[in-house]
N, C-alpha and C. Protein backbone atom coordinates (compact mmCIF):
# COMPACT_ATOMS: atom_id res chain seq x y z
N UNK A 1 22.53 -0.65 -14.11
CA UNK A 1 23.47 -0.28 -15.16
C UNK A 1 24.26 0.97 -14.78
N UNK A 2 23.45 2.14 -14.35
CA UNK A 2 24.30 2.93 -13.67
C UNK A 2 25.15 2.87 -13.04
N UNK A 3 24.83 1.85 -11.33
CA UNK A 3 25.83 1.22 -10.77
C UNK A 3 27.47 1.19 -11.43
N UNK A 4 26.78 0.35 -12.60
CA UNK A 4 27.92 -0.63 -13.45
C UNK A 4 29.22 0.47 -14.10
N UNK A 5 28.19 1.80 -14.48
CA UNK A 5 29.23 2.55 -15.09
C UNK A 5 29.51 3.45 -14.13
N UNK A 6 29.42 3.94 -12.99
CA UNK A 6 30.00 4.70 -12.04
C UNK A 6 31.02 3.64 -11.37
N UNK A 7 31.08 2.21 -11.56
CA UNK A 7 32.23 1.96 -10.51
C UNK A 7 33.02 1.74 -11.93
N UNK A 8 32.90 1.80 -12.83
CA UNK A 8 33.88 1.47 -14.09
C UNK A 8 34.70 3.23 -14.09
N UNK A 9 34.13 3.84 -14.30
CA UNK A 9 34.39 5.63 -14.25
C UNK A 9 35.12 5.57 -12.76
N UNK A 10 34.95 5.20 -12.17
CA UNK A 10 35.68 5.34 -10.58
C UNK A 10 37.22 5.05 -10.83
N UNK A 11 37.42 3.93 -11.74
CA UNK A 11 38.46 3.55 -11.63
C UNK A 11 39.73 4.02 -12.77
N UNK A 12 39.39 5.37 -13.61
CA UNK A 12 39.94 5.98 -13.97
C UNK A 12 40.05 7.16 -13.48
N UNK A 13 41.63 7.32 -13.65
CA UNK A 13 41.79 8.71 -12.94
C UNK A 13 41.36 9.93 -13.77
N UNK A 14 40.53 10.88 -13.50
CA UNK A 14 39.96 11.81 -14.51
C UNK A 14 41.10 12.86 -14.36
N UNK A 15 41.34 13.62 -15.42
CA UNK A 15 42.46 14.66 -15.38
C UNK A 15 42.21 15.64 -14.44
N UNK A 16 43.04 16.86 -14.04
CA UNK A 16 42.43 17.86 -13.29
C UNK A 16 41.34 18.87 -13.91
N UNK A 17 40.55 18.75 -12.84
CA UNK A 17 39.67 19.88 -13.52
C UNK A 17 38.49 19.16 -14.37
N UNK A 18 38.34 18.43 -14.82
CA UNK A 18 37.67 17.68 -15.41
C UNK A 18 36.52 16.61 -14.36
N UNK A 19 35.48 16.78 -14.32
CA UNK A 19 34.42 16.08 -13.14
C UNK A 19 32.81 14.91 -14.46
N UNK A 20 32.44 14.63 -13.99
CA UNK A 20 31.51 13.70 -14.79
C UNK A 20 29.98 13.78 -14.16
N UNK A 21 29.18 13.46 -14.61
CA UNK A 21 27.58 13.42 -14.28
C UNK A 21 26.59 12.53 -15.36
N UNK A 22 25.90 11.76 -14.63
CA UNK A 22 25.14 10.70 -15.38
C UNK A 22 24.10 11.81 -16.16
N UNK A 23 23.78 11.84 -17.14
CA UNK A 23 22.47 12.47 -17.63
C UNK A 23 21.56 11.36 -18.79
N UNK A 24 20.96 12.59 -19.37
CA UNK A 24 19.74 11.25 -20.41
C UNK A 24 18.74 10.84 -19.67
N UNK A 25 18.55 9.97 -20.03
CA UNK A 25 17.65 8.81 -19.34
C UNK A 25 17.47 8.91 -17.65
N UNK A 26 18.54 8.59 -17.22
CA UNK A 26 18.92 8.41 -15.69
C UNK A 26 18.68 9.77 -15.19
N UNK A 27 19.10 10.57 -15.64
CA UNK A 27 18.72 11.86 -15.05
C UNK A 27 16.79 12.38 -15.06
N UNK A 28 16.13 12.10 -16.00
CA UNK A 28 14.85 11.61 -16.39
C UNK A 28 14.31 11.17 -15.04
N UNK A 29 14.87 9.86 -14.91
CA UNK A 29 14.09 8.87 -14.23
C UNK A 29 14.43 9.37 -12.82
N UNK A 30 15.50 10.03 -12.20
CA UNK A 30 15.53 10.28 -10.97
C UNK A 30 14.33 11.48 -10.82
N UNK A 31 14.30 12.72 -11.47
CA UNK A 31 13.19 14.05 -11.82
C UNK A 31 11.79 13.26 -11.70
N UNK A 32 11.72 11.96 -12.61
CA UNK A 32 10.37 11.36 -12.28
C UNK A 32 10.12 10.91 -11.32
N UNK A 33 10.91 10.27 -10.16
CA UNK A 33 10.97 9.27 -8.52
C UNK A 33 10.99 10.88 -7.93
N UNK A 34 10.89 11.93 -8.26
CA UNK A 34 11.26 13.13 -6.84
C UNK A 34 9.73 13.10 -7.00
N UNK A 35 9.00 13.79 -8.40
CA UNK A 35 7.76 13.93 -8.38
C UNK A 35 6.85 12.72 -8.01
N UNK A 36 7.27 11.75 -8.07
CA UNK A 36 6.09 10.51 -7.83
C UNK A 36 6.32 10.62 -6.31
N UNK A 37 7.30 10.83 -5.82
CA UNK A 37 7.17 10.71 -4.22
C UNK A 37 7.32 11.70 -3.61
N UNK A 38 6.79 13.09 -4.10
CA UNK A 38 5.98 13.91 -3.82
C UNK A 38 4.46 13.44 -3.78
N UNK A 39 4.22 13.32 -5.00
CA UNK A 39 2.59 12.83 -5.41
C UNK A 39 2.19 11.58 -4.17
N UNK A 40 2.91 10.48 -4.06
CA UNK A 40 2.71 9.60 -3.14
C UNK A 40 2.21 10.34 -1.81
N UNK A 41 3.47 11.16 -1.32
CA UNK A 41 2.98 12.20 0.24
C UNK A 41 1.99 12.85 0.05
N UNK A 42 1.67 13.33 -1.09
CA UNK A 42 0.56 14.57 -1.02
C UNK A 42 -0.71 13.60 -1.27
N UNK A 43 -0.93 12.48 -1.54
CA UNK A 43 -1.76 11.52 -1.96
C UNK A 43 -2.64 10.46 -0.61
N UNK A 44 -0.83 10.49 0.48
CA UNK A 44 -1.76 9.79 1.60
C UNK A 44 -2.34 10.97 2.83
N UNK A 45 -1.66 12.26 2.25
CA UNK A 45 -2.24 13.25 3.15
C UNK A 45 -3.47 13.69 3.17
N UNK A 46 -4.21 13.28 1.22
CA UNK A 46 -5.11 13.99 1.16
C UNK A 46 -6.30 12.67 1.74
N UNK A 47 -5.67 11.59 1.34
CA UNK A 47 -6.66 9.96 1.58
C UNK A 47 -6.88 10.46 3.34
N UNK A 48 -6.14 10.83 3.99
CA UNK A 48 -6.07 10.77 5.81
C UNK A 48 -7.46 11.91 6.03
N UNK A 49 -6.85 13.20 5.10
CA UNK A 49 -7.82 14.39 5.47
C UNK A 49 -9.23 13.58 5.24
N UNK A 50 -9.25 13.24 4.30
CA UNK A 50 -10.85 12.55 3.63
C UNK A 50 -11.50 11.79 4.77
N UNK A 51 -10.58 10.70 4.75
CA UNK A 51 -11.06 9.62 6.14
C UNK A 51 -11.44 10.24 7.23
N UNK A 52 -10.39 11.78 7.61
CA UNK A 52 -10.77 11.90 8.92
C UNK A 52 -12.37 13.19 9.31
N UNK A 53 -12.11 13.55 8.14
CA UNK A 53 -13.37 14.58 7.77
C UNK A 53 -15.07 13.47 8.02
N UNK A 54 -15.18 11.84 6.91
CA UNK A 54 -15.89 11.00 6.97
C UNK A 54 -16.04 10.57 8.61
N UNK A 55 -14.95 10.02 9.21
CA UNK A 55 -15.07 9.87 10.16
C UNK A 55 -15.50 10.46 11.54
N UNK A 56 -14.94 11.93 11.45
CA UNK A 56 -14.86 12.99 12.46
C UNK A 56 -14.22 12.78 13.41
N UNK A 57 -13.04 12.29 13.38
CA UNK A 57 -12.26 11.51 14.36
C UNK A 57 -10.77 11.14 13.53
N UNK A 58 -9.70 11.19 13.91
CA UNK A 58 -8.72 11.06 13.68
C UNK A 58 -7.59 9.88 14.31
N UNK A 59 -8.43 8.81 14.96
CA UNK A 59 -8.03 7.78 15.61
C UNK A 59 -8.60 6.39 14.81
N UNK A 60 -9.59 7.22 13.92
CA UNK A 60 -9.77 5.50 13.04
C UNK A 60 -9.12 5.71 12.00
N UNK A 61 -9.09 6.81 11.37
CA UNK A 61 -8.53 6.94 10.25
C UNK A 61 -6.62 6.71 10.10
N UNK A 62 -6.44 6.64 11.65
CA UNK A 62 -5.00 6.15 11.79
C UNK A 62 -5.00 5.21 11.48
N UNK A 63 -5.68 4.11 12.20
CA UNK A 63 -5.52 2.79 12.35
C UNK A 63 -6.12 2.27 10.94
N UNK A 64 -6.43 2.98 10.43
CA UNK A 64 -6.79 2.41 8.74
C UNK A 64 -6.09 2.63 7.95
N UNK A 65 -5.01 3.84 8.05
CA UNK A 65 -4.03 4.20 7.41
C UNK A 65 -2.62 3.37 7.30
N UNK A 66 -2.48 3.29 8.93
CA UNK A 66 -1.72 1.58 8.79
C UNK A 66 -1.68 0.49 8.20
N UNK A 67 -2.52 0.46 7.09
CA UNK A 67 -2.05 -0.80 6.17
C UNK A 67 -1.71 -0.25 4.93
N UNK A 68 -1.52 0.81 4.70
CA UNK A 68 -0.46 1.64 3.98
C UNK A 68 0.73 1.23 3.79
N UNK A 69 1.62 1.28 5.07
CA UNK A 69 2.92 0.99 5.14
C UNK A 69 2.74 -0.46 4.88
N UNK A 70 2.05 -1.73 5.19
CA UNK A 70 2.29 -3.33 5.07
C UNK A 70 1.97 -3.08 3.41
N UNK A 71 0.85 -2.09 3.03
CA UNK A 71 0.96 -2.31 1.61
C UNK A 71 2.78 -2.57 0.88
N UNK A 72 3.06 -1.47 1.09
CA UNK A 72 4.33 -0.86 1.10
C UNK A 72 5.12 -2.16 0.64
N UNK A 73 5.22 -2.95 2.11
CA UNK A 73 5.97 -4.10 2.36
C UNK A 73 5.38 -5.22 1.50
N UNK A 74 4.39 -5.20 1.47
CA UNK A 74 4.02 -6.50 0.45
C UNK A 74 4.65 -5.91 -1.41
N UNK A 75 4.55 -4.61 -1.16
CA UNK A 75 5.36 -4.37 -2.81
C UNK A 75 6.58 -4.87 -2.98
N UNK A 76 7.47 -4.48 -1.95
CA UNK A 76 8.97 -5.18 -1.99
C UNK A 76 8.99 -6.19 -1.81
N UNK A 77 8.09 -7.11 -1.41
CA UNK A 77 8.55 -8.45 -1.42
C UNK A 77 8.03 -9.05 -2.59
N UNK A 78 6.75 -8.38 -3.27
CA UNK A 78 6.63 -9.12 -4.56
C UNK A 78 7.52 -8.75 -5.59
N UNK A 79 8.43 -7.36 -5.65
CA UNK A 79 9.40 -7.44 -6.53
C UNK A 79 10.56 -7.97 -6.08
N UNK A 80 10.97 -7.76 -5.17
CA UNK A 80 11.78 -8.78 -4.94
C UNK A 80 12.41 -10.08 -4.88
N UNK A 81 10.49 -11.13 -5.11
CA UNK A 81 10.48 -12.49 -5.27
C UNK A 81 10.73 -12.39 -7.03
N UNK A 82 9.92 -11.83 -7.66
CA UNK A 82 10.01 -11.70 -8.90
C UNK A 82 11.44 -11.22 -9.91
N UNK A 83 12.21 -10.72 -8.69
CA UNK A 83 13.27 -9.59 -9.55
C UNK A 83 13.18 -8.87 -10.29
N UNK A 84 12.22 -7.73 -9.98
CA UNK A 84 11.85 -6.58 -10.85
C UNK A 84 12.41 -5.36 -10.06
N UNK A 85 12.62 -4.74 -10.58
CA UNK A 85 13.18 -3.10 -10.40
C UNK A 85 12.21 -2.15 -10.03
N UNK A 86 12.33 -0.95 -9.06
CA UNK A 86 11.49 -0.54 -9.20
C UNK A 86 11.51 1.10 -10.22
N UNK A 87 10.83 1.02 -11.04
CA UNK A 87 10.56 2.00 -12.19
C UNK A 87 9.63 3.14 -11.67
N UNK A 88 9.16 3.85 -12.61
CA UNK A 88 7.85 4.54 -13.01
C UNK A 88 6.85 3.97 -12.69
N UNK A 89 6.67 2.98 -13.29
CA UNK A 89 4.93 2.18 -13.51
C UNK A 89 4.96 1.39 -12.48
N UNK A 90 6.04 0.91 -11.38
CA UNK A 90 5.60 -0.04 -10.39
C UNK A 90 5.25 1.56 -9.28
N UNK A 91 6.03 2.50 -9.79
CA UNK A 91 5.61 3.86 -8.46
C UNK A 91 4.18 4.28 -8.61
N UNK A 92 3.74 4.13 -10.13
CA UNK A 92 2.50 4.89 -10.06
C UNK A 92 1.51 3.58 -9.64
N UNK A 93 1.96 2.01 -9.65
CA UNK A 93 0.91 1.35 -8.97
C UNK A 93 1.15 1.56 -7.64
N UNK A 94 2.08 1.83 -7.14
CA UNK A 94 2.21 2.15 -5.80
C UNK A 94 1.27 3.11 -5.10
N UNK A 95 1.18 4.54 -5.86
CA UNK A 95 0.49 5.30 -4.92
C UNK A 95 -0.91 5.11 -5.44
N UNK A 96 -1.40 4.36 -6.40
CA UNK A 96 -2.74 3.54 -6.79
C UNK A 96 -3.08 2.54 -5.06
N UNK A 97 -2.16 1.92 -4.98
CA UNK A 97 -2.84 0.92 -3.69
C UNK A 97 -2.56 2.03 -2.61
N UNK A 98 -2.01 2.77 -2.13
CA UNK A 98 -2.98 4.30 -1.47
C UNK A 98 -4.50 4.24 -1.00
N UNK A 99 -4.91 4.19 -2.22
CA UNK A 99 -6.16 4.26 -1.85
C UNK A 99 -6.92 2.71 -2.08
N UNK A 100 -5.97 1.89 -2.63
CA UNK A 100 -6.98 0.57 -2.45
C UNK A 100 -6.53 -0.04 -1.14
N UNK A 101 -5.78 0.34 -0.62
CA UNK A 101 -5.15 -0.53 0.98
C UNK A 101 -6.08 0.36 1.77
N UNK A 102 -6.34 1.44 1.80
CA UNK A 102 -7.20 1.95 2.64
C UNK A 102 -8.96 1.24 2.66
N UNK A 103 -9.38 1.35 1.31
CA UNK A 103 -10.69 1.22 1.33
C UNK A 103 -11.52 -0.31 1.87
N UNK A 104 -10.48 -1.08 2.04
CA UNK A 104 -11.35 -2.32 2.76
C UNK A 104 -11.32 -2.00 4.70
N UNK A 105 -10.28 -0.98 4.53
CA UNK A 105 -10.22 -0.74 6.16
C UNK A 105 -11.37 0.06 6.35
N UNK A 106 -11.91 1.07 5.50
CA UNK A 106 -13.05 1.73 5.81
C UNK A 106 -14.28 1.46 5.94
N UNK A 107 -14.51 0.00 4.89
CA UNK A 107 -15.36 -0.62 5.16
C UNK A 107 -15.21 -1.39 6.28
N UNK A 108 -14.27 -1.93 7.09
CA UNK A 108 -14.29 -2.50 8.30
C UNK A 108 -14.36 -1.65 9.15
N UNK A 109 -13.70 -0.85 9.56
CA UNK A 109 -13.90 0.18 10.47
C UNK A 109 -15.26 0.94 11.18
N UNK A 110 -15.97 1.22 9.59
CA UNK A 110 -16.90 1.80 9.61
C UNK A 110 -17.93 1.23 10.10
N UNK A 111 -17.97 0.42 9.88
CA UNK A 111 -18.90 -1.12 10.34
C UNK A 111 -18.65 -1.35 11.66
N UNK A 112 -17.58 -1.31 12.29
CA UNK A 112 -17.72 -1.45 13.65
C UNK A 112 -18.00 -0.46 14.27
N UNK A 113 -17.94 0.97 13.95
CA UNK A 113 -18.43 2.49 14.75
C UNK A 113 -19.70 2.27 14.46
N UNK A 114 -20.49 1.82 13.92
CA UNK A 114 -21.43 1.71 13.84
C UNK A 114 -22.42 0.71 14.97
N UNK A 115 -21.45 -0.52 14.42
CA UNK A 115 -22.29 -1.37 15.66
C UNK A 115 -22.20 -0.66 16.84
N UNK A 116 -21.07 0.05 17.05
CA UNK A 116 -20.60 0.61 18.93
C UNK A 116 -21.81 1.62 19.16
N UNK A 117 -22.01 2.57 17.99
CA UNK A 117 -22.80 3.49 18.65
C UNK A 117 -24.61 2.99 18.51
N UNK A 118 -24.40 1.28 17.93
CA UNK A 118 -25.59 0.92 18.11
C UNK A 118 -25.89 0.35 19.54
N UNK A 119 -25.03 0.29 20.26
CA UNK A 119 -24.46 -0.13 21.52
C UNK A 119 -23.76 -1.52 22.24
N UNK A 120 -23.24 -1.89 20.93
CA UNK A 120 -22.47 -2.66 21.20
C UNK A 120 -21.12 -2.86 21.77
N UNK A 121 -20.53 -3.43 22.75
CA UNK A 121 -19.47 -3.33 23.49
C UNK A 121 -18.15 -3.74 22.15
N UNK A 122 -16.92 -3.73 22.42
CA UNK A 122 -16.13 -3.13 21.76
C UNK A 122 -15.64 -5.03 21.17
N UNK A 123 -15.79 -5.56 22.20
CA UNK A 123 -15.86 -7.67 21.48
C UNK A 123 -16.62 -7.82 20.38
N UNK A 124 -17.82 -7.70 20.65
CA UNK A 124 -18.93 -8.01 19.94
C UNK A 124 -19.19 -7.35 18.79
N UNK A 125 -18.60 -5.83 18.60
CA UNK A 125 -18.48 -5.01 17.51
C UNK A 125 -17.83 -5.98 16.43
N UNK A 126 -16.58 -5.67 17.34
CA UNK A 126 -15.03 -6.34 16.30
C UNK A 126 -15.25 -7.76 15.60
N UNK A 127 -16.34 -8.55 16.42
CA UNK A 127 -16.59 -10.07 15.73
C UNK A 127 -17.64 -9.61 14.94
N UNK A 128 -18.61 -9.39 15.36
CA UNK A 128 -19.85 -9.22 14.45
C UNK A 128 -19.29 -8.37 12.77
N UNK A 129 -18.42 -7.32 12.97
CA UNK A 129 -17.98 -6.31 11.85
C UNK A 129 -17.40 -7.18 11.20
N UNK A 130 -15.92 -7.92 11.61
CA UNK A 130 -15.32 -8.96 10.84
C UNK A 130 -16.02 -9.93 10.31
N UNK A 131 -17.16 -10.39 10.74
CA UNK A 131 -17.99 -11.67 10.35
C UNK A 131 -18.58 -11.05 9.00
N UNK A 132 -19.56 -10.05 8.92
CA UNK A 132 -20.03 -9.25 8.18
C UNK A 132 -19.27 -8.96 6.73
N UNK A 133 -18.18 -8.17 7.59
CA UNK A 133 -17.50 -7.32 6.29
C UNK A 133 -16.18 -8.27 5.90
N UNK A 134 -15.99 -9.79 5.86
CA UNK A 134 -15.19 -10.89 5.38
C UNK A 134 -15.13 -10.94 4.23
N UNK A 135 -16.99 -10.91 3.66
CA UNK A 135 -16.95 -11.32 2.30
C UNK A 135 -16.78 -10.03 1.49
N UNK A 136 -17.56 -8.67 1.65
CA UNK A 136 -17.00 -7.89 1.05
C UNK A 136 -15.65 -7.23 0.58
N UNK A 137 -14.91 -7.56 1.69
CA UNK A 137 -13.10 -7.28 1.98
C UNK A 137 -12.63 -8.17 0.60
N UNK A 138 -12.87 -9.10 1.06
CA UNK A 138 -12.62 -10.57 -0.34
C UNK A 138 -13.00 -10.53 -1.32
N UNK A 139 -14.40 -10.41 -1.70
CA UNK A 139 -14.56 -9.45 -2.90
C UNK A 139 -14.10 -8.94 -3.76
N UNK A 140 -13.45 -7.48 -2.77
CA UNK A 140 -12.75 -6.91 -3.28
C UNK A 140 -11.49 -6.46 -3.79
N UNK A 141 -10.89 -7.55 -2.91
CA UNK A 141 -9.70 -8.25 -3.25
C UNK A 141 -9.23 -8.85 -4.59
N UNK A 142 -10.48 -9.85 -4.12
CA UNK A 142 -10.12 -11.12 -5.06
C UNK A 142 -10.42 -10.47 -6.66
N UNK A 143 -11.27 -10.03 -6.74
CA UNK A 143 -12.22 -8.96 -7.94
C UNK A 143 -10.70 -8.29 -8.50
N UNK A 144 -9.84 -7.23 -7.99
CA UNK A 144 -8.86 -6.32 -7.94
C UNK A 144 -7.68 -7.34 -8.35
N UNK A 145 -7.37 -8.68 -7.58
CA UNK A 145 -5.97 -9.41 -8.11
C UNK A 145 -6.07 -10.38 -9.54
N UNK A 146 -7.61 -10.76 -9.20
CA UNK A 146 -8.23 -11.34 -10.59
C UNK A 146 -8.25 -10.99 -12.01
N UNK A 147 -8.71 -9.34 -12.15
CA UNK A 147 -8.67 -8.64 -12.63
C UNK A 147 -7.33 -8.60 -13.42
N UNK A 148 -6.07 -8.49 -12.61
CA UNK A 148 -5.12 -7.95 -12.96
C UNK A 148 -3.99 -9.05 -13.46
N UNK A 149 -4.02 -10.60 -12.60
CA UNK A 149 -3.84 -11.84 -12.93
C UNK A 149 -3.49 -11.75 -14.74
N UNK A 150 -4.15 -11.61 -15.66
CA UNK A 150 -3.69 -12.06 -16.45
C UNK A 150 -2.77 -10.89 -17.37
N UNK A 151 -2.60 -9.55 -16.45
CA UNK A 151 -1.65 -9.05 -17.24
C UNK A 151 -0.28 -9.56 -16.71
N UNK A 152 -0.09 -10.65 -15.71
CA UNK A 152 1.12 -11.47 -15.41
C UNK A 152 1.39 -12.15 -16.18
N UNK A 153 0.62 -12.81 -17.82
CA UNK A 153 1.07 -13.80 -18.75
C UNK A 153 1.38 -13.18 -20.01
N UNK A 154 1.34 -11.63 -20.02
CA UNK A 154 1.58 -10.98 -21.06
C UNK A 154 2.92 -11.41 -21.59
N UNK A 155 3.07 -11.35 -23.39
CA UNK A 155 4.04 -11.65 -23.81
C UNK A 155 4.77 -10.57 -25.04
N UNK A 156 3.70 -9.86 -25.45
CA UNK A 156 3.62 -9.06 -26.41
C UNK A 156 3.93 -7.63 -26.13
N UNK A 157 3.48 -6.61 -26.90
CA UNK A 157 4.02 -5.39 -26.57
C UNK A 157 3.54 -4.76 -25.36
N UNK A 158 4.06 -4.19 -24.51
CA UNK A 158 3.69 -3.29 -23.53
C UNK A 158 3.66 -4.20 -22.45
N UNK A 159 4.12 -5.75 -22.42
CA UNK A 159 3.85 -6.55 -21.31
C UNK A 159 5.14 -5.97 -20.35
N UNK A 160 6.18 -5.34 -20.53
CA UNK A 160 7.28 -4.73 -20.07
C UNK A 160 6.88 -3.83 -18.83
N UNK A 161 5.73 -3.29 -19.52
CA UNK A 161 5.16 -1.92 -18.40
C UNK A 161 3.78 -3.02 -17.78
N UNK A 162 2.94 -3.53 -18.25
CA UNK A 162 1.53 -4.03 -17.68
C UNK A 162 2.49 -5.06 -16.23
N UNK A 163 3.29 -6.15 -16.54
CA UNK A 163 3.73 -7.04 -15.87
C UNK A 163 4.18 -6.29 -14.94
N UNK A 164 4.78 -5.71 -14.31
CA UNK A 164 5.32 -4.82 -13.06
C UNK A 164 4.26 -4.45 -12.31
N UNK A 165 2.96 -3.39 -14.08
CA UNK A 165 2.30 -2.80 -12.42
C UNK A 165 1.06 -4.13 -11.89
N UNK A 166 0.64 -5.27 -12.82
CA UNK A 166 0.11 -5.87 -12.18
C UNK A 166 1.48 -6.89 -11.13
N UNK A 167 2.13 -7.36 -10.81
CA UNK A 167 2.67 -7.58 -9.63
C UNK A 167 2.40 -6.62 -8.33
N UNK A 168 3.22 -5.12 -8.71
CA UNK A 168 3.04 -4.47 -7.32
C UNK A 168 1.71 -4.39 -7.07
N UNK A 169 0.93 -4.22 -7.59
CA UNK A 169 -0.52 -3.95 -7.31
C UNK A 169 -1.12 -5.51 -6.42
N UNK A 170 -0.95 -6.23 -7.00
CA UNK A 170 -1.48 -7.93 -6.38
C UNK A 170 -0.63 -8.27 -4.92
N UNK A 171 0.37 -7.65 -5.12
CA UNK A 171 1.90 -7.68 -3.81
C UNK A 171 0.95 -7.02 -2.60
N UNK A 172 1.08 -5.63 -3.19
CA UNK A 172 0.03 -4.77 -2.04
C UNK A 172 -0.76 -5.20 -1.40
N UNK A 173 -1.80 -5.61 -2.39
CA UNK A 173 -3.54 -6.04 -2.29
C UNK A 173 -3.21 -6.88 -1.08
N UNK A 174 -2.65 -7.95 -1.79
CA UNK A 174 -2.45 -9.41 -0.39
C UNK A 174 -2.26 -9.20 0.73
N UNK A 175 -0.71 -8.50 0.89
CA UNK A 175 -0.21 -7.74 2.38
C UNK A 175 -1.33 -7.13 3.38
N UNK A 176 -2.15 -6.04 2.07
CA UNK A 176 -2.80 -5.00 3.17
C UNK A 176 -4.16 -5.62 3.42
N UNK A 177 -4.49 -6.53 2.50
CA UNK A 177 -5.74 -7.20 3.13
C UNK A 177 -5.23 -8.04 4.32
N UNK A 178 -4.75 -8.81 4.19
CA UNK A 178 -4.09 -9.18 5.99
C UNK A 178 -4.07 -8.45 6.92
N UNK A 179 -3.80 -7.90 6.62
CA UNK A 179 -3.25 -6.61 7.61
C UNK A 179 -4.71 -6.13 8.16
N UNK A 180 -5.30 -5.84 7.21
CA UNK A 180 -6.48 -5.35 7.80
C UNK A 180 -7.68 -6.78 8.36
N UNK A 181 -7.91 -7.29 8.04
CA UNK A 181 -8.47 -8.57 8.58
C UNK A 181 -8.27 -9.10 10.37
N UNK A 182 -6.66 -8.93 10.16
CA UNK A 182 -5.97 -9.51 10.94
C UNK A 182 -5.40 -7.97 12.35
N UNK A 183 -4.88 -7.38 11.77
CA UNK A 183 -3.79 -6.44 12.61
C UNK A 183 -5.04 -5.10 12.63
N UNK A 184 -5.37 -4.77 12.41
CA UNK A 184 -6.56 -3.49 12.25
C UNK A 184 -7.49 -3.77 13.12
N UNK A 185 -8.25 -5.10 13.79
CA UNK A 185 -9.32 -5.34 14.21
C UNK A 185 -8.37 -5.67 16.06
N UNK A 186 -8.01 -5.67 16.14
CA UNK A 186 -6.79 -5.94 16.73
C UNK A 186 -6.21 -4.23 17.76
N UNK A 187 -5.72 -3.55 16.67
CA UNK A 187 -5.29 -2.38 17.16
C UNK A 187 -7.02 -1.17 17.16
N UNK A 188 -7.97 -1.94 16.77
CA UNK A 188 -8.90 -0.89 16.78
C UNK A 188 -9.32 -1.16 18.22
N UNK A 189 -9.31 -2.61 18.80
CA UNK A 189 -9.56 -3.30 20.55
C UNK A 189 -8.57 -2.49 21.50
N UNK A 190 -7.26 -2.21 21.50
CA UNK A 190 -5.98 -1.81 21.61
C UNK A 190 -6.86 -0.30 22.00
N UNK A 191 -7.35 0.64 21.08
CA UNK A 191 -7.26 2.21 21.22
C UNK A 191 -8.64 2.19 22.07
N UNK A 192 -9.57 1.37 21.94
CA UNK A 192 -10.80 1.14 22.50
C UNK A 192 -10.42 0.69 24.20
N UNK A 193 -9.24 0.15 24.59
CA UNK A 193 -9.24 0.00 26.01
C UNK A 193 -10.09 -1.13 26.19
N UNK A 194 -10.03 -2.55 25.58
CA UNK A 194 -11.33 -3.74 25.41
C UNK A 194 -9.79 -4.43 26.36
N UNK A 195 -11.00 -5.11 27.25
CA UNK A 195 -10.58 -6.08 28.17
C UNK A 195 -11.25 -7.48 28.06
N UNK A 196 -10.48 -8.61 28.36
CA UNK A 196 -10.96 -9.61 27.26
C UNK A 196 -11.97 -10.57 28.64
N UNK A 197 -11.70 -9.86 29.98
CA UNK A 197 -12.23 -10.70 31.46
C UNK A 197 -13.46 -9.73 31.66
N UNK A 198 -13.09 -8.22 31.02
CA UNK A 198 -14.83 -7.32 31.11
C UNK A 198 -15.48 -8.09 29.99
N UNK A 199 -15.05 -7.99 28.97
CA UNK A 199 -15.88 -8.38 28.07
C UNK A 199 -17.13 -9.64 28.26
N UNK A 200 -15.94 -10.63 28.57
CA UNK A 200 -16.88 -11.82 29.32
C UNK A 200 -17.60 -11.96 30.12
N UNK A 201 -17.60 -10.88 30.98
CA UNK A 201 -18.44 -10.73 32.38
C UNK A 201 -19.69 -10.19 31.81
């Protein structure tokens, strides 16, 4: 709507001296997107410190942090399929999956530093961890989109705000569980230096 009235205002010539500025509402909502994406940065800085403190290492907690950004990407594409805007309440589910895109990576992750320093070579970790930590990942998934599933049929009051943040939230979930299943177990072989002709030998 803004759009709509800045190219309508464009096309009058304003007298001299005379200049214009959106306020109200719009002015509101931009003050609220500076602070939410503040809060977002200061949110995956503090999720990284945590991980890397748990970990003692700053190379898993990367590669777990990376499904952050696919979270990211799975939000825009579920508003995007949907045609929703992004507001307030889809930002604050946003920096909510923060910390839920991280936590199935920690449980995978963790699970494989474990097998390694039980002495397992870096193959056998990565299958055995994935085999293991499948159903919990799913779980917690499925538990988290399930959950949230039926604030997608809302019709009544407040379904305006519930319907958005359950989309971005289910958008996320999907993306970054892939991601981690798939691309995480993957780039954790990658930093490990796993050779797929040692392995076999």
């Amino acid at each position: 709507m803004v759009k709509d009235v800045r190219k309508a205002i464009d096309k009058i010539a304003a007298p001299l001296g005379f200049t214009y500025k959106i306020a109200g509402a719009e002015k509101e909502r931009k003050e609220a997107f500076r602070l939410l994406l503040i809060a977002a940065g200061l949110g995956m800085v503090l999720v990284y410190m945590v991980m890397a403190s748990q970990f003692e290492s700053f190379r898993d907690p990367f590669i777990i942090f990376l499904s952050v950004p696919f979270a990211i990407v799975g939000v825009v594409i579920a508003l995007a399929v949907t045609g929703i805007a992004m507001s307030i309440i889809t930002f604050i589910a946003l920096i909510l999956l923060v910390g839920l895109a991280v936590n199935n990576g920690i449980v995978l992750i963790s699970y494989i530093g474990i097998l390694r320093r039980r002495g397992c070579d870096v193959y056998s970790a990565i299958i055995e961890g994935g085999r293991s930590r499948l159903r919990p990942i799913l779980s917690t998934t499925l538990t988290t989109i399930l959950g949230l599933a039926p604030l997608l049929f809302l019709h009544g009051e407040g379904s305006e705000i519930w319907g958005p943040f359950a989309i971005t939230s289910i958008g996320g979930m999907t993306l970054s569980t892939l991601v981690t299943l798939i691309l995480m177990p993957t780039l954790y072989s990658l930093f490990e230096g796993f050779k797929p002709g040692a392995a076999r030998a």
